[in-house]
N, C-alpha and C. Protein backbone atom coordinates (compact mmCIF):
# COMPACT_ATOMS: atom_id res chain seq x y z
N UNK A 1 0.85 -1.18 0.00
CA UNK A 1 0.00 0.00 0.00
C UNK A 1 0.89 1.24 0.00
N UNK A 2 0.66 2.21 -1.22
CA UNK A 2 1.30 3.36 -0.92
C UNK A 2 1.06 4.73 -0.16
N UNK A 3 1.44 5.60 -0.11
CA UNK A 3 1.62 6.64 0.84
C UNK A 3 0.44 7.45 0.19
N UNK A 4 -0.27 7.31 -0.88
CA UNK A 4 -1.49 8.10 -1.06
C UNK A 4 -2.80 7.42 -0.88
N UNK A 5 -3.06 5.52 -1.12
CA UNK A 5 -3.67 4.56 -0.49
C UNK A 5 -3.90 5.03 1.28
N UNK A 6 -2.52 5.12 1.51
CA UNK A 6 -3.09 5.45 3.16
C UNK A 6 -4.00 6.60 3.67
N UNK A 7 -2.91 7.79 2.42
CA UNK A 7 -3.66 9.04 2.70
C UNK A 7 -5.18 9.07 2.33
N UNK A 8 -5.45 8.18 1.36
CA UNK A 8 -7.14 7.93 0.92
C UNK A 8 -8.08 7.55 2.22
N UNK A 9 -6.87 6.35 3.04
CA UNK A 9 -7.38 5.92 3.91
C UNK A 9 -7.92 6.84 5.46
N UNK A 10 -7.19 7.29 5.37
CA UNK A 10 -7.16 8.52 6.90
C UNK A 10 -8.28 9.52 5.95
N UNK A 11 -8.19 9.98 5.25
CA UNK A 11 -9.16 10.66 4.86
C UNK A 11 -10.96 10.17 5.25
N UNK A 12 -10.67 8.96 4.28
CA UNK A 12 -12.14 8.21 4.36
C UNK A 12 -12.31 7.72 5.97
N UNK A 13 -11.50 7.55 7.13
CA UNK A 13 -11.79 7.67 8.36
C UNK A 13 -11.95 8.33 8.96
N UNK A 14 -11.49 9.83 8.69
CA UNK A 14 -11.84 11.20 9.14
C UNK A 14 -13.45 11.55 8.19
N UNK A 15 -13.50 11.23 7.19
CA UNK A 15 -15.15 11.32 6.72
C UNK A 15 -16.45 10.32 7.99
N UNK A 16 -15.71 9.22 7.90
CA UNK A 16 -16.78 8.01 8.87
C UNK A 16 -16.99 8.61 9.98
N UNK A 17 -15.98 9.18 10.58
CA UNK A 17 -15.84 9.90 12.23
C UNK A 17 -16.86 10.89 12.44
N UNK A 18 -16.74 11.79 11.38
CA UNK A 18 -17.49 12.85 11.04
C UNK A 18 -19.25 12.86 11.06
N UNK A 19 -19.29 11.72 10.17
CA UNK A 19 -21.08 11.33 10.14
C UNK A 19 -21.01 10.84 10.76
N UNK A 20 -20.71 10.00 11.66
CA UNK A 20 -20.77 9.51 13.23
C UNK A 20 -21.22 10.54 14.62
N UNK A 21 -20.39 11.67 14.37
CA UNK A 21 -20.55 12.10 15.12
C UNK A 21 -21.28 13.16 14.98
N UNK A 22 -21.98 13.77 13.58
CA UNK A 22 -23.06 14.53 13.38
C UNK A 22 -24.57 13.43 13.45
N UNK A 23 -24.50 11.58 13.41
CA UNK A 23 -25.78 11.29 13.73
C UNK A 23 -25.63 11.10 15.48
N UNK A 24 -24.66 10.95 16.33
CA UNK A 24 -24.61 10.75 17.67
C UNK A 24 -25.08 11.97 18.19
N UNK A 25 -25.09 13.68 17.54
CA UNK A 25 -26.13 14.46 17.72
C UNK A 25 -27.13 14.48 17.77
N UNK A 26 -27.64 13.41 16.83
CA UNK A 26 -28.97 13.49 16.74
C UNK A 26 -29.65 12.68 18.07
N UNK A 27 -28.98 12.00 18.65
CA UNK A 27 -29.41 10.89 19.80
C UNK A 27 -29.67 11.48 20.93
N UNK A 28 -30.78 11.06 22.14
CA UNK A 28 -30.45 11.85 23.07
C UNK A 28 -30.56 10.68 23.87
N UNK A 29 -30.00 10.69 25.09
CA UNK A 29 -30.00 10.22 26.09
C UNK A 29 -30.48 10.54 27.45
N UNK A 30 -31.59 10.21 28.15
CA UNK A 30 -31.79 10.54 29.41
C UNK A 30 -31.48 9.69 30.68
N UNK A 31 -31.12 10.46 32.12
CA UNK A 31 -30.88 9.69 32.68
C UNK A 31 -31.79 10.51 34.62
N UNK A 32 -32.23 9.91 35.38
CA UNK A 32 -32.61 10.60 36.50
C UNK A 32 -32.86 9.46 37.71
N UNK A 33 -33.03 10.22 38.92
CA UNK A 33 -32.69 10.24 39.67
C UNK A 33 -33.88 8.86 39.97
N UNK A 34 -33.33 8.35 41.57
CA UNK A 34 -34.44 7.34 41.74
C UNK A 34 -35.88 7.70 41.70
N UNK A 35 -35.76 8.78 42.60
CA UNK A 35 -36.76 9.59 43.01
C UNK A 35 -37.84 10.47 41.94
N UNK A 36 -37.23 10.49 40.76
CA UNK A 36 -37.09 11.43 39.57
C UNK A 36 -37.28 12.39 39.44
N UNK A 37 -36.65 12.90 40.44
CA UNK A 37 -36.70 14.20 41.05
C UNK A 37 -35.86 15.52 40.10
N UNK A 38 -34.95 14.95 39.55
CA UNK A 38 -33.52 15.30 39.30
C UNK A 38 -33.65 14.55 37.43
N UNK A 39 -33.71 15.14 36.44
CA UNK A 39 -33.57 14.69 35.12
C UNK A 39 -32.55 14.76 34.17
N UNK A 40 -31.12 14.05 33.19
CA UNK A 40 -30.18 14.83 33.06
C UNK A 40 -30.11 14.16 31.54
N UNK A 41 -29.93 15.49 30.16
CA UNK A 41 -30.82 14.76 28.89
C UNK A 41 -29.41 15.20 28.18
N UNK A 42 -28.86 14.20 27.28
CA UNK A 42 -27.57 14.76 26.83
C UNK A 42 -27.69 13.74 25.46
N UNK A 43 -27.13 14.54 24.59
CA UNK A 43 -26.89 13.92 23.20
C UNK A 43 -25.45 12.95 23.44
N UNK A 44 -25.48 12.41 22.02
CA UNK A 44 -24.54 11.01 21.73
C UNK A 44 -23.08 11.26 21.92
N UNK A 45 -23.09 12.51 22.01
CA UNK A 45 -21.53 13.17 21.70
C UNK A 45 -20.91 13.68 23.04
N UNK A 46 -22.36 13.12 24.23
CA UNK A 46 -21.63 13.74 25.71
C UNK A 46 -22.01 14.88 26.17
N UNK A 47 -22.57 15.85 24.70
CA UNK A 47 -22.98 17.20 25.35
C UNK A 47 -24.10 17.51 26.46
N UNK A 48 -24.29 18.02 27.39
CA UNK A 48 -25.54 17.44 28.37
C UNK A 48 -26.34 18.56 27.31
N UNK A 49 -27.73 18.50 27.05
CA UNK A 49 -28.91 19.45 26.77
C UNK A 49 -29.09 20.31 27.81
N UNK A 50 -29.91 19.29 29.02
CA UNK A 50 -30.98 19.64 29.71
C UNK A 50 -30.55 19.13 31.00
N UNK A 51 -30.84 19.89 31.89
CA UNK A 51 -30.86 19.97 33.93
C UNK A 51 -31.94 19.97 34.04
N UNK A 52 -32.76 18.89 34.56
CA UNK A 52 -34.14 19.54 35.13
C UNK A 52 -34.21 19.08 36.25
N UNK A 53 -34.82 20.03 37.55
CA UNK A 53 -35.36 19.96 38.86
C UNK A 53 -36.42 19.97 38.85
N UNK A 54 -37.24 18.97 39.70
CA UNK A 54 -38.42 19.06 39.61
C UNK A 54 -38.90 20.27 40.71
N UNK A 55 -40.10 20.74 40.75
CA UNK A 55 -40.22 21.75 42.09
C UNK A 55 -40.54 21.22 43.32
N UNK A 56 -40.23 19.81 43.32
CA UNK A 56 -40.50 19.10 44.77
C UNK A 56 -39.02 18.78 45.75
N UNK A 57 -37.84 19.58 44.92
CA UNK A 57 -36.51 19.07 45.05
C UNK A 57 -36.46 20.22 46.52
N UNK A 58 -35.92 20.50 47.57
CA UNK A 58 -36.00 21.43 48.44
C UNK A 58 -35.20 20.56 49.47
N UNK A 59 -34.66 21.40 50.73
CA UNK A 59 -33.95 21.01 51.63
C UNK A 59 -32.73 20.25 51.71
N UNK A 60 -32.60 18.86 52.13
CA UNK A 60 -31.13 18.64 52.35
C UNK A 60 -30.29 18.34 51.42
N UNK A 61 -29.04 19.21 51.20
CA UNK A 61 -28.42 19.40 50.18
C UNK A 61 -27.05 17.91 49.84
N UNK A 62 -27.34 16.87 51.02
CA UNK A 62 -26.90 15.98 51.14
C UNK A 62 -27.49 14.52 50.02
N UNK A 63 -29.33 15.29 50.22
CA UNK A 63 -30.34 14.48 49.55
C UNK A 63 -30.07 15.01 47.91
N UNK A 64 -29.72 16.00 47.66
CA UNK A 64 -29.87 16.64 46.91
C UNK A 64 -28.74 16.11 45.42
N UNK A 65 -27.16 16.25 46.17
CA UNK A 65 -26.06 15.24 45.49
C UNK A 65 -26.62 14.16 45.52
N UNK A 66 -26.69 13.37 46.54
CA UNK A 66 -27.28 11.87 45.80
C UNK A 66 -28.03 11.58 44.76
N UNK A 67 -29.34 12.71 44.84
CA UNK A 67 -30.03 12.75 43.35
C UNK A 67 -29.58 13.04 42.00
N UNK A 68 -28.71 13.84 42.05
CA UNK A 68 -27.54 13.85 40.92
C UNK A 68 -26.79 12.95 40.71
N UNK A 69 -26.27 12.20 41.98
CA UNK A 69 -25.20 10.87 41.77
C UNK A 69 -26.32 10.10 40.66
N UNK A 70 -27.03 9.91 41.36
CA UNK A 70 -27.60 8.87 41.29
C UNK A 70 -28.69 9.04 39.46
N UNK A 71 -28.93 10.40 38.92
CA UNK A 71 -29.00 11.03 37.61
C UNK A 71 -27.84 10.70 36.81
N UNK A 72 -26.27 10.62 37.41
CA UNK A 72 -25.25 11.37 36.37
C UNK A 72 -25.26 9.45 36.15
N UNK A 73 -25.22 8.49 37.09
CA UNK A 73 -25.06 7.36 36.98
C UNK A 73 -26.25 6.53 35.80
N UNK A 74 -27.43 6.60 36.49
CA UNK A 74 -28.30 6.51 34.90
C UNK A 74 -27.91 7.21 33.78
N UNK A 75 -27.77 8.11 33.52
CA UNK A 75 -27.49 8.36 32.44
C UNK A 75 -26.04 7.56 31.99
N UNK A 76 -25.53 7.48 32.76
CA UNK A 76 -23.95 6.86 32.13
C UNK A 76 -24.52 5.35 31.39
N UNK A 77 -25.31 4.94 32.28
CA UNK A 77 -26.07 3.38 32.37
C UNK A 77 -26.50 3.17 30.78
N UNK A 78 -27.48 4.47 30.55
CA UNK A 78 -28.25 4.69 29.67
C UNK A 78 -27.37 4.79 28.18
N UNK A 79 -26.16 5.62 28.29
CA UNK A 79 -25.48 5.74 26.89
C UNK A 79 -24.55 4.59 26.51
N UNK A 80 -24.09 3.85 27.73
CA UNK A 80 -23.24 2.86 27.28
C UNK A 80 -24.63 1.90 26.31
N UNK A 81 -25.20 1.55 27.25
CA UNK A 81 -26.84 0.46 26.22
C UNK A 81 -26.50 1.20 25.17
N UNK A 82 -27.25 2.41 24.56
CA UNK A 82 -27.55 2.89 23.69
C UNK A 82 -26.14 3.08 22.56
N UNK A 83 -24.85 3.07 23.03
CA UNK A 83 -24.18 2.74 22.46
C UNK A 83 -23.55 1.36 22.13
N UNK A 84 -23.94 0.77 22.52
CA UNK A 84 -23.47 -0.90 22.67
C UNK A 84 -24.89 -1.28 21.74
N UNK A 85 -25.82 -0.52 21.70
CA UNK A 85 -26.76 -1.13 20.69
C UNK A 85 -26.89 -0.61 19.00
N UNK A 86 -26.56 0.74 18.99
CA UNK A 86 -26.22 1.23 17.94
C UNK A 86 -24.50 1.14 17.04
N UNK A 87 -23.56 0.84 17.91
CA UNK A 87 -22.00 0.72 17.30
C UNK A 87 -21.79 -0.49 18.15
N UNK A 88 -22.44 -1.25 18.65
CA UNK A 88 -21.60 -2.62 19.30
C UNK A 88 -20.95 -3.20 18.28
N UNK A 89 -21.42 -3.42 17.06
CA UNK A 89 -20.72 -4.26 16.13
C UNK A 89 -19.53 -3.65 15.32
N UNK A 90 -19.50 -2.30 15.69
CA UNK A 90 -18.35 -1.80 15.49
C UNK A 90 -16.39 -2.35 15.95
N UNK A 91 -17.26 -2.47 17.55
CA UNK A 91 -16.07 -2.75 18.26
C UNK A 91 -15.63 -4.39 18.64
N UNK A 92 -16.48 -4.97 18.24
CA UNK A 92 -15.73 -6.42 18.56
C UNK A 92 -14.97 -7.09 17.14
C-alpha cells in the first residue's frame, strides 16, 4: 500500500468519524434520579442538553447530590446500552 492509499485511507476515516458524530447528535440520552426528582438529557456526543429539577426538590443538600449521583449514573447506564446497541458491532 502506498503513501497516497493510506492518505485515501485517513481521509475516508476522518469522513466516517465525522457522520458519526453529526448522527450521535442526533441521539439523546436521558438519565434521573431514583426519586425522579432530578432529570439529566444529553446527546450522543456527551454534550448534556438539559438539567431539570423538579419543584418538589427542596432542603437537604446531602439528599440533593445523591439525586444527581444517582441522575449522572443513569445516564452513564443509559449511553453505554444505547451505544453498545447502535455501534456494538463496530467494536468487537
Amino acid at each position: 500500500m502506498g503513501m497516497f492509499d493510506k492518505l485515501k485511507d485517513l481521509n475516508s476515516m476522518r469522513q466516517q468519524a465525522k457522520q458519526m458524530q453529526m448522527q450521535l447528535a442526533q441521539v439523546q440520552v436521558t438519565g434521573q434520579s431514583n426519586d425522579a426528582m432530578i432529570r439529566l438529557i444529553m446527546d450522543g456526543n456527551q454534550d448534556i442538553k438539559s438539567v431539570e429539577v423538579m419543584d418538589g426538590v427542596v432542603g437537604d443538600r446531602k439528599k440533593i447530590a445523591q439525586d444527581i449521583r444517582e441522575a449522572l449514573h443513569d445516564l452513564n447506564e443509559n449511553f453505554k446500552k444505547m451505544m453498545q446497541e447502535k455501534y456494538g458491532n463496530m467494536f468487537q
